[in-house]
Protein backbone atom coordinates (compact mmCIF):
# COMPACT_ATOMS: atom_id res chain seq x y z
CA UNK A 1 14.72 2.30 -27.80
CA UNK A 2 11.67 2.72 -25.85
CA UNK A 3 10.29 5.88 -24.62
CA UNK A 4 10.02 5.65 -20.54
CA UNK A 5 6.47 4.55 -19.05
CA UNK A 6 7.32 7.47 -16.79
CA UNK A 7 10.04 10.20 -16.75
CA UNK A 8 10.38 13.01 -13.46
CA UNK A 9 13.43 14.94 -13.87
CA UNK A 10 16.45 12.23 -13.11
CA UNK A 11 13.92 9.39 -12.69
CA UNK A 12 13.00 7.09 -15.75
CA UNK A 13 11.18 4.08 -15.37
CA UNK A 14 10.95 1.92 -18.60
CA UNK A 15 8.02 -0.87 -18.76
CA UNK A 16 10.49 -3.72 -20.05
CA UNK A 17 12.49 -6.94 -19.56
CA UNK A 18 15.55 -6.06 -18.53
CA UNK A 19 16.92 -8.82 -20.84
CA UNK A 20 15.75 -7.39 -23.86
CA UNK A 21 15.94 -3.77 -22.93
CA UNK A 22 17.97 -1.35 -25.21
CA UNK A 23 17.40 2.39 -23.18
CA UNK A 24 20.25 2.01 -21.22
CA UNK A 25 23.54 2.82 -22.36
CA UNK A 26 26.51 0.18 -22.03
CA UNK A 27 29.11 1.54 -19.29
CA UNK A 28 26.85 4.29 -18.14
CA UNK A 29 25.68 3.14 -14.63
CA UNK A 30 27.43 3.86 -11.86
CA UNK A 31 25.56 1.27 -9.06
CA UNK A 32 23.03 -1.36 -9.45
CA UNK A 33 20.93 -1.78 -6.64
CA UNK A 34 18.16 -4.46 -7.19
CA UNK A 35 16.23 -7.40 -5.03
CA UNK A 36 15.50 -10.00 -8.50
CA UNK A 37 12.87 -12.56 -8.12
CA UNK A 38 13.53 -15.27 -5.72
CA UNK A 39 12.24 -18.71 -7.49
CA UNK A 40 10.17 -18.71 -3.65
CA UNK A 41 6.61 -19.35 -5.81
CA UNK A 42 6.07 -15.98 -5.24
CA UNK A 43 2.74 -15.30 -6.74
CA UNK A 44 3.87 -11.69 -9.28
CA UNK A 45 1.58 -10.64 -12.03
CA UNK A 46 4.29 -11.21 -15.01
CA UNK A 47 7.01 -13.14 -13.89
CA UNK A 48 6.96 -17.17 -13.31
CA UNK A 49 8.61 -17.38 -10.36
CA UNK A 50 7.66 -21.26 -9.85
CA UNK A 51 10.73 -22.43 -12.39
CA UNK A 52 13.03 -25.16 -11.83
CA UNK A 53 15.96 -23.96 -9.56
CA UNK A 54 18.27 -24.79 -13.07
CA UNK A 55 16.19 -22.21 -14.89
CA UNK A 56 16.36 -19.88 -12.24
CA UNK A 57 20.29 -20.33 -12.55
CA UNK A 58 20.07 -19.29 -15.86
CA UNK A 59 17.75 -16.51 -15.80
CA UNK A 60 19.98 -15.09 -13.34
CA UNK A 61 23.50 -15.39 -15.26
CA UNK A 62 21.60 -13.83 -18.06
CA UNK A 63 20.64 -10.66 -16.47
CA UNK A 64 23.52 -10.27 -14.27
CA UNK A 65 25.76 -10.16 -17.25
CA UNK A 66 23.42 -7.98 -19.38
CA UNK A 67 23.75 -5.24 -15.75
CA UNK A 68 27.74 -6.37 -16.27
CA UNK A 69 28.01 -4.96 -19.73
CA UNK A 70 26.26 -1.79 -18.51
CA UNK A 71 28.06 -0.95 -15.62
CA UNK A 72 31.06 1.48 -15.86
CA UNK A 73 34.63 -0.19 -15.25
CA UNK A 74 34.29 1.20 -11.25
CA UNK A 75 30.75 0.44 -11.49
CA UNK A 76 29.19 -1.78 -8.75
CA UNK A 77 26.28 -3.54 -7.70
CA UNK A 78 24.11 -4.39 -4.54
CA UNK A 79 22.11 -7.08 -4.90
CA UNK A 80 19.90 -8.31 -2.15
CA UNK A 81 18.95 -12.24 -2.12
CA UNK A 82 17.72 -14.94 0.33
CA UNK A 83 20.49 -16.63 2.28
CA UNK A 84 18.71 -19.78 1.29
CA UNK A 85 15.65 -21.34 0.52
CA UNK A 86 13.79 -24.31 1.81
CA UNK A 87 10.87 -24.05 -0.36
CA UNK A 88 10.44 -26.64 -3.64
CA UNK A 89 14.02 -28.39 -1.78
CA UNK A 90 16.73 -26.72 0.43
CA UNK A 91 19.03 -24.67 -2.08
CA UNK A 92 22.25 -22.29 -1.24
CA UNK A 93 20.88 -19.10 -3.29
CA UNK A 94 23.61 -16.85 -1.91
CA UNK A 95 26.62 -18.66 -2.42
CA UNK A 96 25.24 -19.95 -5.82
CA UNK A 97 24.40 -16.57 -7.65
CA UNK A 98 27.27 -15.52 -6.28
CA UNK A 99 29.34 -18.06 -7.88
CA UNK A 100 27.23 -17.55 -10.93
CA UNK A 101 27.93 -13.52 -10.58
CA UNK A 102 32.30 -14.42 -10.35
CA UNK A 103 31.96 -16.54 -13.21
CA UNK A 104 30.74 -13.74 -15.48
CA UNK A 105 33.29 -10.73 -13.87
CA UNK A 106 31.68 -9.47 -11.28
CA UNK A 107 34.66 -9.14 -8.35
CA UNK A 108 33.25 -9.93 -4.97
CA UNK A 109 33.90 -6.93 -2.16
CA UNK A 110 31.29 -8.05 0.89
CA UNK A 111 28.22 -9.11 1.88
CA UNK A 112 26.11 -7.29 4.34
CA UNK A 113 23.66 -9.31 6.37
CA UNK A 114 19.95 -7.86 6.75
CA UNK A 115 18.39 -8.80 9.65
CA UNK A 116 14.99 -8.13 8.64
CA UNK A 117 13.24 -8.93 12.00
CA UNK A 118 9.86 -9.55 10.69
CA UNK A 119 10.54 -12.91 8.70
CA UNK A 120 11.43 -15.11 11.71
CA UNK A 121 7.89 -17.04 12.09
CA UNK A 122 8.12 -20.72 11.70
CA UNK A 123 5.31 -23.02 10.53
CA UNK A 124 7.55 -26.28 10.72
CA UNK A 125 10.86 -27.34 12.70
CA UNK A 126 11.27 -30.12 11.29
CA UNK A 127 11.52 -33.62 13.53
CA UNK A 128 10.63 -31.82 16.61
CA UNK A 129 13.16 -32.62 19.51
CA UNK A 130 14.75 -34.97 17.47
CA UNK A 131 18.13 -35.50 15.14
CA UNK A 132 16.22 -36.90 13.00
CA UNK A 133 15.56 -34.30 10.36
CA UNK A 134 15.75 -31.08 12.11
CA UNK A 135 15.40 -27.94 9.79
CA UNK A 136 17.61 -24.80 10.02
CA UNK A 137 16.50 -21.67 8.85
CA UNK A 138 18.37 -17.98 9.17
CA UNK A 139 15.55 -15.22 9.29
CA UNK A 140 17.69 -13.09 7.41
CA UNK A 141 18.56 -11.98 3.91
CA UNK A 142 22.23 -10.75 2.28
CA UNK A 143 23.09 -7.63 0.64
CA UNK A 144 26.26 -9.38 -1.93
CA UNK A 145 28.07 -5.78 -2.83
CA UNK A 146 29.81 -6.59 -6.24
CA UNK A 147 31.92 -4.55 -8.33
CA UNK A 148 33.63 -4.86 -12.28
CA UNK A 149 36.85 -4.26 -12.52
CA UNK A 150 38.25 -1.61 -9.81
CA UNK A 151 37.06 -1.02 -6.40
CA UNK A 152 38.17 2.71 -5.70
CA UNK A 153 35.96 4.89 -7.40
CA UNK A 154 37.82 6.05 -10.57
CA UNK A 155 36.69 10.32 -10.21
CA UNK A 156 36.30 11.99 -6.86
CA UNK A 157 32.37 13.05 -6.33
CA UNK A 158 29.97 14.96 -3.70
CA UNK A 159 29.54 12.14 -0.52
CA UNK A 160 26.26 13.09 1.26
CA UNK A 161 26.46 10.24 4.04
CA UNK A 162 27.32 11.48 7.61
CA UNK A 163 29.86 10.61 9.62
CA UNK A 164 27.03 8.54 12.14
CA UNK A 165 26.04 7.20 9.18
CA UNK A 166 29.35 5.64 7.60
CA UNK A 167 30.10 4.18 11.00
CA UNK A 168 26.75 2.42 11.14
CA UNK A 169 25.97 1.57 7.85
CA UNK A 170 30.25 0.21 7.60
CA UNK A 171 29.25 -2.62 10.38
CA UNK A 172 27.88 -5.42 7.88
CA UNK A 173 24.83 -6.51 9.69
CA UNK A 174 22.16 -4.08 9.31
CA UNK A 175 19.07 -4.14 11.50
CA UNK A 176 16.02 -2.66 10.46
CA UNK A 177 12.15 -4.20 9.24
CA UNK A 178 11.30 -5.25 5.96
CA UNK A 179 7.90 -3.69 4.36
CA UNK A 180 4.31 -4.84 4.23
CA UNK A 181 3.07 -6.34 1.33
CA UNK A 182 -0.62 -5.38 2.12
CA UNK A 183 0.61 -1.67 2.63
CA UNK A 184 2.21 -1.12 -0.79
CA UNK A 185 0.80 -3.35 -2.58
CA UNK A 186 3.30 -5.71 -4.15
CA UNK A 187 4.20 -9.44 -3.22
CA UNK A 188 7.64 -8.92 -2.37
CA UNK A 189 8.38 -5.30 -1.64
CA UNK A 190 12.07 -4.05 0.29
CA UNK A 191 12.00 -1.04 2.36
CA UNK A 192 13.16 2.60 0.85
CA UNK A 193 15.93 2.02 4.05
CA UNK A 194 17.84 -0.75 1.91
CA UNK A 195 18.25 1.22 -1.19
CA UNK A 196 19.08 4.30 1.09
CA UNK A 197 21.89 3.43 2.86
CA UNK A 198 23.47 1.46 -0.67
CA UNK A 199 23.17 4.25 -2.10
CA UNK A 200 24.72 6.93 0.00
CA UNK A 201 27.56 4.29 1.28
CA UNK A 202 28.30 3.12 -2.48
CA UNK A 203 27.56 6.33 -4.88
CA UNK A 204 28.02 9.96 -5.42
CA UNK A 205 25.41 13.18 -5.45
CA UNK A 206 24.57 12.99 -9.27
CA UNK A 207 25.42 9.06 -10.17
CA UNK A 208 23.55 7.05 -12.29
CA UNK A 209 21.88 4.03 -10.18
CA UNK A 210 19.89 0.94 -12.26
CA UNK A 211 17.05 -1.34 -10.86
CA UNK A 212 16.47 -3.91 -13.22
CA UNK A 213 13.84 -5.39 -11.09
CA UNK A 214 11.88 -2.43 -9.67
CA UNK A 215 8.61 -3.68 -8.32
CA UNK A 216 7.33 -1.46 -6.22
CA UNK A 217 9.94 1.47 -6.81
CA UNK A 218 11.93 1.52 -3.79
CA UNK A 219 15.29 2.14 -4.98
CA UNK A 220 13.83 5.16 -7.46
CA UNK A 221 12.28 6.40 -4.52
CA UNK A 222 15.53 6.55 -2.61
CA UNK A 223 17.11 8.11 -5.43
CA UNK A 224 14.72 10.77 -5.94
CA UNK A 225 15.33 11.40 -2.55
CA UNK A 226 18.82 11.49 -2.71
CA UNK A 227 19.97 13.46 -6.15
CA UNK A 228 21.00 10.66 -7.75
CA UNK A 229 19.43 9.85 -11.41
CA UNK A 230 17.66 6.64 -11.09
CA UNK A 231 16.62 3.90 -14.28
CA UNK A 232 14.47 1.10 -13.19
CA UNK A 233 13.52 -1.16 -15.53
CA UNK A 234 10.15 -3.16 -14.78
CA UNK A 235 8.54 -5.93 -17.25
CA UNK A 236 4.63 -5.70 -15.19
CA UNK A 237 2.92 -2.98 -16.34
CA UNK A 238 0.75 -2.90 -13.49
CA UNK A 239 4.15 -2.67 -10.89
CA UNK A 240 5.61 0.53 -12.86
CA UNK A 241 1.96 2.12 -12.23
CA UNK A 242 2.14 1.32 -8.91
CA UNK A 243 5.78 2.45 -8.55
CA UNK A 244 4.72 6.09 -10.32
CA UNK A 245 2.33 6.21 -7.76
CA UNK A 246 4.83 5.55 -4.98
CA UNK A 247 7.90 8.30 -6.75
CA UNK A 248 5.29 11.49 -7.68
């Protein structure tokens, strides 16, 4: 078991893969909240994220069943992914790693649509004017909200969402912006907002959330923020120093 690359009261951030990591307990997390790598080309310090779509496939059943076997029996998961992607050939991420997530266990609840706002600019249409090969892309991304085995939370817990809150956040498509790379730093950041509003809709004062992909930190950020004991797991040494930046 490794000792955490950095530890602040309920925060622990481990400098692993999350395939290979043993510092996390089986059953012991109560929601996942991650955004994993796309297979876009995205250009991260560690991770290849130009593989073949079939080895993305792969990479993705393996995690999502090692975050399986550590998720409590009411445990559940919120996993934002593209829609789609056009890039290296049009491919249905969503409904694939979702297929990919049933196959394993993981019992589907939702999916919450995140309008991101900021991601709309086009370089290409396609055969302009023309049915000849016209391109369709959604400028939005999906929150899938998975569970294990039982939806209704097993043990009754401190909620700290309001009531404006619960109404909002209960109407599956969310509208706010995404974040800047240049700001923080990262190639592929989400906003502290995302990991916010899973958390306090899906999780109790005091639960035990788990990035497995934590980049820049935003979901241990949002935990810190709202009492909740936070593990992210990161395998770029240079992203957990940036992410201990970003929590202290």
């Amino acid at each position: 078991m490794k000792k955490p690359f950095f530890e602040d009261n309920d925060i622990r951030l481990f400098n692993d893969d999350i395939l290979n990591c043993k510092s996390v307990q089986k059953e012991s997390i109560d929601l996942i909240i991650t955004s994993p790598p796309y297979t876009l080309d995205i250009k991260y310090s560690s991770f290849d994220d130009k593989m073949s779509y079939e080895t993305y496939l792969q990479f993705s059943e393996d995690w999502l069943t090692k975050v399986y076997n550590l998720s409590k029996e009411d445990g559940r998961m919120c996993l934002n992914i593209p829609l789609d992607k056009n890039k290296g050939g049009q491919q249905s991420v969503y409904a694939d790693i979702a297929t990919i997530a049933k196959k394993i266990g993981w019992n589907y609840h939702s999916t919450i649509i995140w309008n991101e706002q900021n991601i709309s600019r086009r370089t290409a249409w396609g055969s302009w004017m023309s049915a000849s090969a016209p391109y369709v892309i959604a400028p939005v991304e999906v929150i899938v909200i998975l569970y294990k085995k039982v939806w209704k939370k097993k043990n009754k817990g401190e909620s700290d969402i309001t009531r404006e809150e619960f109404m909002e956040w209960t109407n599956g498509v969310w509208n706010f912006s995404g974040e800047s790379k240049k700001r923080i730093g990262h190639p592929a950041p989400f906003p502290v907002e995302l990991p916010k509003r899973c958390i306090k809709l899906f999780s109790y004062v005091g639960d035990t959330i788990l990035d497995p992909f934590v980049g820049s930190g935003s979901t241990l950020i949002a935990c810190k923020e709202a009492n909740r004991k936070g593990i992210g797991v990161e395998i770029d040494e240079k992203y957990c120093l940036l992410a201990k930046e970003r929590i202290i």
